[in-house]
Protein backbone atom coordinates (compact mmCIF):
# COMPACT_ATOMS: atom_id res chain seq x y z
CA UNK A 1 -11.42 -11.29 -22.82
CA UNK A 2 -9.96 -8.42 -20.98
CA UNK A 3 -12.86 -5.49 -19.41
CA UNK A 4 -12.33 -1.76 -20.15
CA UNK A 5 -13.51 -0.40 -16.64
CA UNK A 6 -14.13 3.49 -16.97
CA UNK A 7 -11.50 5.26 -15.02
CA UNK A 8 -11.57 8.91 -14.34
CA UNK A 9 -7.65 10.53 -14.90
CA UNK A 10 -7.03 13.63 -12.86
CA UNK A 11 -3.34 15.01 -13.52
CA UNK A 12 -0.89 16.60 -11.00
CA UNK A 13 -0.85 20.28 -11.95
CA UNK A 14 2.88 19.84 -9.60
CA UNK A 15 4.81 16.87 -10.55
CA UNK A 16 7.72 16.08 -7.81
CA UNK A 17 9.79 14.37 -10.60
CA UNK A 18 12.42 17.15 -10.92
CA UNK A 19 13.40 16.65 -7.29
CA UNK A 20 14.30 13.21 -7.39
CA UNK A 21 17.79 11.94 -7.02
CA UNK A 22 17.41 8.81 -9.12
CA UNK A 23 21.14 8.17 -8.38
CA UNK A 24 20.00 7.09 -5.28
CA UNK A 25 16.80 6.32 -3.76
CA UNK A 26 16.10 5.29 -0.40
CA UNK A 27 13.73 1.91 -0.55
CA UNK A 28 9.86 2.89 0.06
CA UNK A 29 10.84 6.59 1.04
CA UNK A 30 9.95 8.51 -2.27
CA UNK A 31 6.83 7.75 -3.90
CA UNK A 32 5.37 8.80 -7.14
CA UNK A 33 2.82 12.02 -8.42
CA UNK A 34 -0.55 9.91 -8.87
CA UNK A 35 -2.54 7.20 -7.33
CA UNK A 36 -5.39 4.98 -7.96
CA UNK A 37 -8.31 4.92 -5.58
CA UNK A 38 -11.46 2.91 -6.39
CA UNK A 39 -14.54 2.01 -2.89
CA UNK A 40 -16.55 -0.46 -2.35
CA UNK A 41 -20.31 0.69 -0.82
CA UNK A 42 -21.20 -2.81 0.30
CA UNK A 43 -22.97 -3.93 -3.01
CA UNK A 44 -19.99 -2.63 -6.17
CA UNK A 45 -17.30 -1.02 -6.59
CA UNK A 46 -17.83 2.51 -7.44
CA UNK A 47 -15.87 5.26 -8.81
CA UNK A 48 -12.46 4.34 -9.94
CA UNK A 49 -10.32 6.92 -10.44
CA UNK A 50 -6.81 8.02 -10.90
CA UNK A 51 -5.44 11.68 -8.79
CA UNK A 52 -2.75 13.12 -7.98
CA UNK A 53 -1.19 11.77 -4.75
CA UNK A 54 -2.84 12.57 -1.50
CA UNK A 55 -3.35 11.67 2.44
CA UNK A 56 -6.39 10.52 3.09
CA UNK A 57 -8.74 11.49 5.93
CA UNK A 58 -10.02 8.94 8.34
CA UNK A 59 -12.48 8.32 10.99
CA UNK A 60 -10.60 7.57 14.50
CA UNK A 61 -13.70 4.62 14.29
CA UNK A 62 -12.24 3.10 11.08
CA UNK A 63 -12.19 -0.63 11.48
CA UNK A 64 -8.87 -1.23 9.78
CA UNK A 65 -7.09 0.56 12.50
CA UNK A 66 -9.11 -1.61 15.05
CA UNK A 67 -9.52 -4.88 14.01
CA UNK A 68 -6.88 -4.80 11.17
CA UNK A 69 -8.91 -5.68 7.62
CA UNK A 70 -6.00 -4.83 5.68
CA UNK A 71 -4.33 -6.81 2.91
CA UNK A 72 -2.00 -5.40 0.25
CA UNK A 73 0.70 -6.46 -2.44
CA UNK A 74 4.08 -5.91 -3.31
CA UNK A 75 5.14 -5.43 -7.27
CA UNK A 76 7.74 -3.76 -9.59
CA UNK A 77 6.94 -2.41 -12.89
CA UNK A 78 10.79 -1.89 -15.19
CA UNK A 79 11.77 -0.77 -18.41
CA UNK A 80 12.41 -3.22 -21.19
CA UNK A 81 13.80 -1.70 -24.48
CA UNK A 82 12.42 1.72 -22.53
CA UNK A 83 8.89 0.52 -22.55
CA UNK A 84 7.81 -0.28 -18.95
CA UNK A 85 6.62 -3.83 -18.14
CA UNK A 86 5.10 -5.87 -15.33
CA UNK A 87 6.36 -8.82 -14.12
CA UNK A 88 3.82 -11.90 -13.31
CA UNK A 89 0.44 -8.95 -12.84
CA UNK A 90 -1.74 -11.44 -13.58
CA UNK A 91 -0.54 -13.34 -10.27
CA UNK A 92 -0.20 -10.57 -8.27
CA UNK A 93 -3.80 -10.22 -9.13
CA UNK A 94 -5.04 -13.57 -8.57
CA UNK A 95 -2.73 -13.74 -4.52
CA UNK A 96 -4.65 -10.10 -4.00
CA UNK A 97 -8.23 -11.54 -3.76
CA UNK A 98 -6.85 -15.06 -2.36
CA UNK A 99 -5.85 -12.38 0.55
CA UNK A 100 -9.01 -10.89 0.49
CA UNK A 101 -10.66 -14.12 1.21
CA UNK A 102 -9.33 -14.96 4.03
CA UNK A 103 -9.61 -11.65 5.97
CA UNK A 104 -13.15 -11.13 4.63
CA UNK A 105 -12.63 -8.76 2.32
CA UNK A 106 -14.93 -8.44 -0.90
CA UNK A 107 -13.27 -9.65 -4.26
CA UNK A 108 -11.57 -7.16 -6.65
CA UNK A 109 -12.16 -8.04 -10.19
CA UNK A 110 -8.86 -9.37 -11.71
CA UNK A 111 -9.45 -6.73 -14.70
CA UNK A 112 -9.99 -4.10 -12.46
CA UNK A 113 -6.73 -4.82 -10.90
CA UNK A 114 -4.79 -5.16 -14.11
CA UNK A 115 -5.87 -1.98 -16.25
CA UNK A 116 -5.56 0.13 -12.76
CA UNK A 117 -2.07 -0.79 -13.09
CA UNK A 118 -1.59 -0.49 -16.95
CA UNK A 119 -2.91 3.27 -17.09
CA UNK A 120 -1.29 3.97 -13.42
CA UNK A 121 2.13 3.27 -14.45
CA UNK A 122 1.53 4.60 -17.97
CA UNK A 123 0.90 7.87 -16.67
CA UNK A 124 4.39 8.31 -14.51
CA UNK A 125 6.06 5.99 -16.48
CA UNK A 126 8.95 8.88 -16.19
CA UNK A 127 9.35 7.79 -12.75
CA UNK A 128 10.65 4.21 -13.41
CA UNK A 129 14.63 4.30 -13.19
CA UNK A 130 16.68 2.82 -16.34
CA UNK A 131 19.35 1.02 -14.17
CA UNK A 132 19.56 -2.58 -13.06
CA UNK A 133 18.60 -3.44 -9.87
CA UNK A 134 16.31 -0.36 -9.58
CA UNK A 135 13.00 -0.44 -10.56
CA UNK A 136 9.63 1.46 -9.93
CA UNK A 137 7.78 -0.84 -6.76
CA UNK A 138 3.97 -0.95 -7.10
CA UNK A 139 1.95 -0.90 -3.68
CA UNK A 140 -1.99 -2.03 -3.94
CA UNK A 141 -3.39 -1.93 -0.59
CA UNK A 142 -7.21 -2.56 0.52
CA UNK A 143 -8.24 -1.89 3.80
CA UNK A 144 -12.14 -1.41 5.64
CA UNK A 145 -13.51 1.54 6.09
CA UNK A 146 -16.34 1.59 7.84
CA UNK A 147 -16.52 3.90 11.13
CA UNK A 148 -17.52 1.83 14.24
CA UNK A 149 -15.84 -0.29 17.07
CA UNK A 150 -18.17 -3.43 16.94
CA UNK A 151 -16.01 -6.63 16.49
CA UNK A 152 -17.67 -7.35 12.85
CA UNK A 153 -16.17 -7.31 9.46
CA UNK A 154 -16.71 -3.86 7.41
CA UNK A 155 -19.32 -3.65 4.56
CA UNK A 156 -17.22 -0.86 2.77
CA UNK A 157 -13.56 -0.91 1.44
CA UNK A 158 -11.54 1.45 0.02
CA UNK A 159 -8.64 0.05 -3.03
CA UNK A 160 -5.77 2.02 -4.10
CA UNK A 161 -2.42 1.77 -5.75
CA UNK A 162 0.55 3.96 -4.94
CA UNK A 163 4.32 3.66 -6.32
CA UNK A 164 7.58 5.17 -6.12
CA UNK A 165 10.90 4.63 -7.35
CA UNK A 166 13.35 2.06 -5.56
CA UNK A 167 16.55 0.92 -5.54
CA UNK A 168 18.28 -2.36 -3.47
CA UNK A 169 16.18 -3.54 -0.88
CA UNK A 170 19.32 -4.96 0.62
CA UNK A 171 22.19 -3.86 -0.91
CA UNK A 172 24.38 -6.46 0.98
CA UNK A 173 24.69 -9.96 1.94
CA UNK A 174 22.14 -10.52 5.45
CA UNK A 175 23.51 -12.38 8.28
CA UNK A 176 20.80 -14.21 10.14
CA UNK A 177 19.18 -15.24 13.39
CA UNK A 178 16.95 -18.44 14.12
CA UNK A 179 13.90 -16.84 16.11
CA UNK A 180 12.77 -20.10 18.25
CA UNK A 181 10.65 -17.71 21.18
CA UNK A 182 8.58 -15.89 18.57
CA UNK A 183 6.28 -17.36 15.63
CA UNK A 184 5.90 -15.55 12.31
CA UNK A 185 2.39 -18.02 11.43
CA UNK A 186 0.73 -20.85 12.65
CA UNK A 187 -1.01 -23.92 11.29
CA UNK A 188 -4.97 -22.26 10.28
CA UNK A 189 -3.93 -18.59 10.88
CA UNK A 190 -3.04 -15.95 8.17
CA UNK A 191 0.12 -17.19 7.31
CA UNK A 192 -0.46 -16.98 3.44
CA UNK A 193 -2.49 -13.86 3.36
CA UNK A 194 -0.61 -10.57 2.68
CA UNK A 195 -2.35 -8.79 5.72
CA UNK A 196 -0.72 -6.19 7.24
CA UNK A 197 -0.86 -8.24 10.98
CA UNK A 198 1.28 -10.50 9.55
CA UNK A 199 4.26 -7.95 9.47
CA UNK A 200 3.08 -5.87 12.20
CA UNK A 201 3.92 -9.25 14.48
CA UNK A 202 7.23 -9.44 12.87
CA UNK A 203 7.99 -5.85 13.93
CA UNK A 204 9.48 -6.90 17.78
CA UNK A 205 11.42 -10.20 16.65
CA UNK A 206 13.17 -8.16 13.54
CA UNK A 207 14.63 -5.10 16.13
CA UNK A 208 15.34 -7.14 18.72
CA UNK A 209 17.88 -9.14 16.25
CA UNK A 210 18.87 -6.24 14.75
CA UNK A 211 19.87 -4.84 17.73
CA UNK A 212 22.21 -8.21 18.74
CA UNK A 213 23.42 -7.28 15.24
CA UNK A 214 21.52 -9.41 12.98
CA UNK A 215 19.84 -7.71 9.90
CA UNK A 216 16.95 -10.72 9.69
CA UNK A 217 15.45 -13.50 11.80
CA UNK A 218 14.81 -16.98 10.35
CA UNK A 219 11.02 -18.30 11.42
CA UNK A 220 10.84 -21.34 12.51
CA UNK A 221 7.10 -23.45 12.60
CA UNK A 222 5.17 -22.32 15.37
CA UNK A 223 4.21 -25.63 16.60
CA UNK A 224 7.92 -28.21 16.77
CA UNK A 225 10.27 -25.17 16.42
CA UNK A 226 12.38 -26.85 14.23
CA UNK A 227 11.38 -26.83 10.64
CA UNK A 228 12.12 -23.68 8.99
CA UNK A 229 9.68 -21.19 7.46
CA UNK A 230 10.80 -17.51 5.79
CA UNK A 231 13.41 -14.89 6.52
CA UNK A 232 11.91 -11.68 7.12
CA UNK A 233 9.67 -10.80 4.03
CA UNK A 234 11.05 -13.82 1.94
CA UNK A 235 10.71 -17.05 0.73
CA UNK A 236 13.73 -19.40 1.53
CA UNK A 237 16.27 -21.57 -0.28
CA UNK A 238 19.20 -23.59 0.37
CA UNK A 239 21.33 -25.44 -2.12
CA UNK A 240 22.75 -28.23 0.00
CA UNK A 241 24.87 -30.83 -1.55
CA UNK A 242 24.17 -29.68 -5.21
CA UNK A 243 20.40 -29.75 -5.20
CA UNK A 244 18.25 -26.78 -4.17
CA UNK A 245 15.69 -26.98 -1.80
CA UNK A 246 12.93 -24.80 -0.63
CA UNK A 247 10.20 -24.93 2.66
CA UNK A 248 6.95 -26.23 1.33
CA UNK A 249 4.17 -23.58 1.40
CA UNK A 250 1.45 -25.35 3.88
CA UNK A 251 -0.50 -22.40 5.01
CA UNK A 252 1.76 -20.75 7.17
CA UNK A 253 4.50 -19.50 4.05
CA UNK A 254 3.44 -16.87 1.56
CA UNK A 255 2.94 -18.34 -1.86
CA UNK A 256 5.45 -16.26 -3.28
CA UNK A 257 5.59 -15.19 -6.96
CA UNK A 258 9.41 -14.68 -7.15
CA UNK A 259 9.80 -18.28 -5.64
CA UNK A 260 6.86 -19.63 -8.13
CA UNK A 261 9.24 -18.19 -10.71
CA UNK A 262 12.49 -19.38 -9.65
CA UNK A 263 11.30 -22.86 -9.53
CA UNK A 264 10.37 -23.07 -12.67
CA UNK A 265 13.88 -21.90 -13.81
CA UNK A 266 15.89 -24.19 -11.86
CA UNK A 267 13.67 -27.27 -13.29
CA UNK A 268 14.24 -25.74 -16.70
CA UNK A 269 17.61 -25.65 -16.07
CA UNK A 270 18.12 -28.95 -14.81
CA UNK A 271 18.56 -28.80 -10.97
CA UNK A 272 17.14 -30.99 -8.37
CA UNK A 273 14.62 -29.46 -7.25
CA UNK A 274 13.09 -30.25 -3.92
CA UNK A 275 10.19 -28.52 -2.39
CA UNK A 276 9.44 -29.65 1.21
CA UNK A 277 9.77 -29.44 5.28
CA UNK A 278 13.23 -28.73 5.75
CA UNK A 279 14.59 -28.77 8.89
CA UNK A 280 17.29 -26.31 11.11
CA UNK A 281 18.87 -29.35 12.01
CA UNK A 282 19.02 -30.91 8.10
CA UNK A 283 20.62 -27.63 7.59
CA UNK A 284 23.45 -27.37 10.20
CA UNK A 285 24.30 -31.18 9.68
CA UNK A 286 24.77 -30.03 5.68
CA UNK A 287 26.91 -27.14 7.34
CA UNK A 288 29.32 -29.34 9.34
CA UNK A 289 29.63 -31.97 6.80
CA UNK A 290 30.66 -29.09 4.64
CA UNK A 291 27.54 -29.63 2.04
CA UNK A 292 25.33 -26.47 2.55
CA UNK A 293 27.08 -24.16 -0.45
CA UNK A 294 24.10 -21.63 -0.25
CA UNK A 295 21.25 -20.04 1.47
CA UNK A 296 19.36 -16.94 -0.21
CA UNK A 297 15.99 -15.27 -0.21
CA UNK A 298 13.75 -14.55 -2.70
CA UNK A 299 11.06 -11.87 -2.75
CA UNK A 300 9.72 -8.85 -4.95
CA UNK A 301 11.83 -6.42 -3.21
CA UNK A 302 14.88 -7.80 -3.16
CA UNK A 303 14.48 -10.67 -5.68
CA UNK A 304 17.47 -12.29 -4.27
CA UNK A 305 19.05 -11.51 -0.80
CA UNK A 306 22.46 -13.52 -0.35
CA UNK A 307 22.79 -15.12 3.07
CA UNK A 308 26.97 -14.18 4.78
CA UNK A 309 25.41 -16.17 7.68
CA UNK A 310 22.68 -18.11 10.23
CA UNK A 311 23.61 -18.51 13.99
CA UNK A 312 21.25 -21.28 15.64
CA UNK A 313 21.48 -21.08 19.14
CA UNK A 314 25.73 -21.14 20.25
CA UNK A 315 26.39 -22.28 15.79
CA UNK A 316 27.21 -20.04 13.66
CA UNK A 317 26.80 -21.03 10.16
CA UNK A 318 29.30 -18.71 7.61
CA UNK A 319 28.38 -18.93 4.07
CA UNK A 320 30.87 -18.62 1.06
CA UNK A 321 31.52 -15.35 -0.68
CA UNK A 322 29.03 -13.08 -2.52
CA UNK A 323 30.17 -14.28 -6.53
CA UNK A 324 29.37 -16.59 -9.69
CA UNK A 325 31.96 -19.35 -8.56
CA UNK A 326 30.87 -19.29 -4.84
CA UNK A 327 26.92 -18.73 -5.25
CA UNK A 328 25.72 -19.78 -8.87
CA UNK A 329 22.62 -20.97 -7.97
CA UNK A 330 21.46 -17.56 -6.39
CA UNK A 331 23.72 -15.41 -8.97
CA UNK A 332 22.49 -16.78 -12.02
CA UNK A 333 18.57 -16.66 -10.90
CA UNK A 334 19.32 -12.61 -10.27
CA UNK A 335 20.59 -12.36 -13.38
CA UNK A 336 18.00 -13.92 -15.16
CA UNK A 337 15.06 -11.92 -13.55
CA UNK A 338 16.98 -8.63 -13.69
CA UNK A 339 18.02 -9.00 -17.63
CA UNK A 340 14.59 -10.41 -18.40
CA UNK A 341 13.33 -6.95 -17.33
CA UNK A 342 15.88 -5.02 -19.25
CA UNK A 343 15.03 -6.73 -22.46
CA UNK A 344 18.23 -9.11 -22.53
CA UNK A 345 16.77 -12.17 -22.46
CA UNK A 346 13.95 -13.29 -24.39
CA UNK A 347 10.68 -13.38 -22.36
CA UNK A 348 10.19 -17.08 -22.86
CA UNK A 349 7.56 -17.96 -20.17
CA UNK A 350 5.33 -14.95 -21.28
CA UNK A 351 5.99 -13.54 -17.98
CA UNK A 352 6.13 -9.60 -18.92
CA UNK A 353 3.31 -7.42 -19.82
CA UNK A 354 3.79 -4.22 -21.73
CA UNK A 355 1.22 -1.34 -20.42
CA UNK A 356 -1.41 0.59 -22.19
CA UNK A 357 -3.76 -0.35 -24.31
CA UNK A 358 -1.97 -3.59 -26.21
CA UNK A 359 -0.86 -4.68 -22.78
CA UNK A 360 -1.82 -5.96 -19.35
CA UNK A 361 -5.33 -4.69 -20.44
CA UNK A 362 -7.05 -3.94 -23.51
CA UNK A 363 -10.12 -2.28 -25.02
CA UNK A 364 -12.46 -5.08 -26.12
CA UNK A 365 -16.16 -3.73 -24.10
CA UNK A 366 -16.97 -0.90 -21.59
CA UNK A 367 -17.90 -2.09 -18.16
CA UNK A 368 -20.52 -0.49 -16.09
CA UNK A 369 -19.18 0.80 -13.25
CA UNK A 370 -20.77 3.10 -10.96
CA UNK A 371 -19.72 6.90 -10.44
């Protein structure tokens, strides 16, 4: 039974919306009029409330910018039949606190989460762009806030949600590197969590193959150096001799929601399906013998990202063309995902969730929150 928290609305006396371009938007670079913002004063979370976009002003002590309690999320919200939608919340949701966990970080109520959202997107629903492959991208973010520079985990947290209107997160194919000096996770660390270390550490690897004119590494395990992990921000797959095959999540992979999603298609649609270790070699042998047809990621941002190429070392790998004969597997799943959102195909796993009050939320009790 869904919770009706009580949520203060403040509205932008300036909207920004007349000055975007929504012919073209810069990923993550224009973000929308209001925000969510709900603490946490060591016992309950107090105050949730929804103003007009703003910086924030912080203590040089803060203990997220010292010790790096910081977890967040990464979600779109789209038009279907001009209604927006959400796509998977309730998982988003669920990952958020499983993050919160393991960087001791106190729970946020799953209901909380949700009708934050639902009235959030609601309110600058205007901002969400009516084209496919664009979408509005939803940013919730928790990080401490307590003010001292003891080594200890904060008692206070601050939650918020910000979004902004995006377009392709990579607009073309990405060519790859395999990053065998450098480990994305390891075996017990943070691998799964969405903390903000986790891509902070990624930062050096990523521009140093950019700059030998790669656009994304390949992470290897950090223990052997030979099983593969992610690419970048993404989950990994490979269709190799006609089945399709994906790096088991064992603590070091994010458990991600577009890969949760895609295996359930490709079951449903009758593919092999094999989720396990998967090694650079397995993949390069599959190469040479001519069987590796295609390698793509799969993410919130970009949902898929088609793979031109992987160099390993002195071998460089050169995938088939970008189109339906040459890369069904990938092609098809983008297809699926992006016309489920635009109200072409029926929503048959239950998967989208209208906003307001008949939606991701709805008013059933009044929760008591304090102000």
């Amino acid at each position: 039974m869904a919770v009706k928290y009580p949520i203060t609305v403040t509205q932008t006396t300036n909207s920004r919306l007349h000055t975007v371009d929504f012919e073209n938007i810069p990923f993550g670079k224009v973000i929308s009029d209001h925000m969510f913002v709900v603490d946490f004063n060591g016992k309950e979370w107090v105050d949730p409330r929804i103003v007009p976009f703003e910086k924030f002003e912080i203590s040089p002590a803060n203990l997220a910018l010292h010790y790096g309690q910081s977890i967040f999320e990464g979600m779109k919200a789209s038009k279907r039949n001009g209604e927006p939608v959400l796509f998977r919340a309730d998982m988003h949701a669920r990952r958020f606190n499983i993050s919160a966990e393991r960087m001791c970080m106190p729970q946020l109520p799953e209901e909380l989460f949700l009708q934050a959202l639902s009235m959030l997107i609601d309110l600058d629903r205007d901002w969400i762009p009516e084209k496919e492959d664009y979408s509005m991208y939803l940013r919730p973010l928790m990080f401490a806030t307590d003010e001292y520079f003891g080594v200890h985990a904060s008692e206070k947290y601050r939650f918020l949600i910000f979004t902004g209107p995006v377009g392709p997160y990579y607009p073309k194919p990405v060519n790859l590197w395999v990053e065998e000096v450098f480990t994305r996770a390891a075996q017990g660390g943070v691998g799964e969590a969405k903390c903000a270390g986790n891509y902070g550490a990624s930062l050096l690897p990523a521009v140093r193959a950019k700059q030998a004119g790669y656009v994304q590494v390949m992470w290897m395990d950090a223990v052997e150096k030979k099983y593969v992990q992610e690419v970048g921000t993404m989950n990994l797959f490979f269709v190799m001799d006609g089945k399709v095959i994906t790096p088991a999540t064992t603590g070091t992979i994010l458990r991600g929601i577009t890969r949760d999603s895609f295996l359930t298609l490709l079951k449903d649609w009758g593919y092999t399906v094999e989720d396990r270790l998967i090694s650079i070699t397995e993949i390069t042998d599959a190469y040479w013998r001519g069987q590796l047809q295609e390698c793509f990621g799969a993410g919130t941002a970009a949902v898929v990202s088609h793979v031109s190429a992987i160099t390993w070392r002195d071998r460089k790998m050169e995938l088939p063309p970008v189109d339906e004969t040459h890369r069904p597997v990938a092609t098809r799943l983008k297809k699926y995902i992006n016309r489920l959102r635009m109200g072409l195909e029926p929503d048959t796993y239950g998967w989208l969730s209208a906003v307001g009050n008949t939606g991701v939320w709805e008013m059933v009790e009044e929760h008591e929150i304090a102000k």
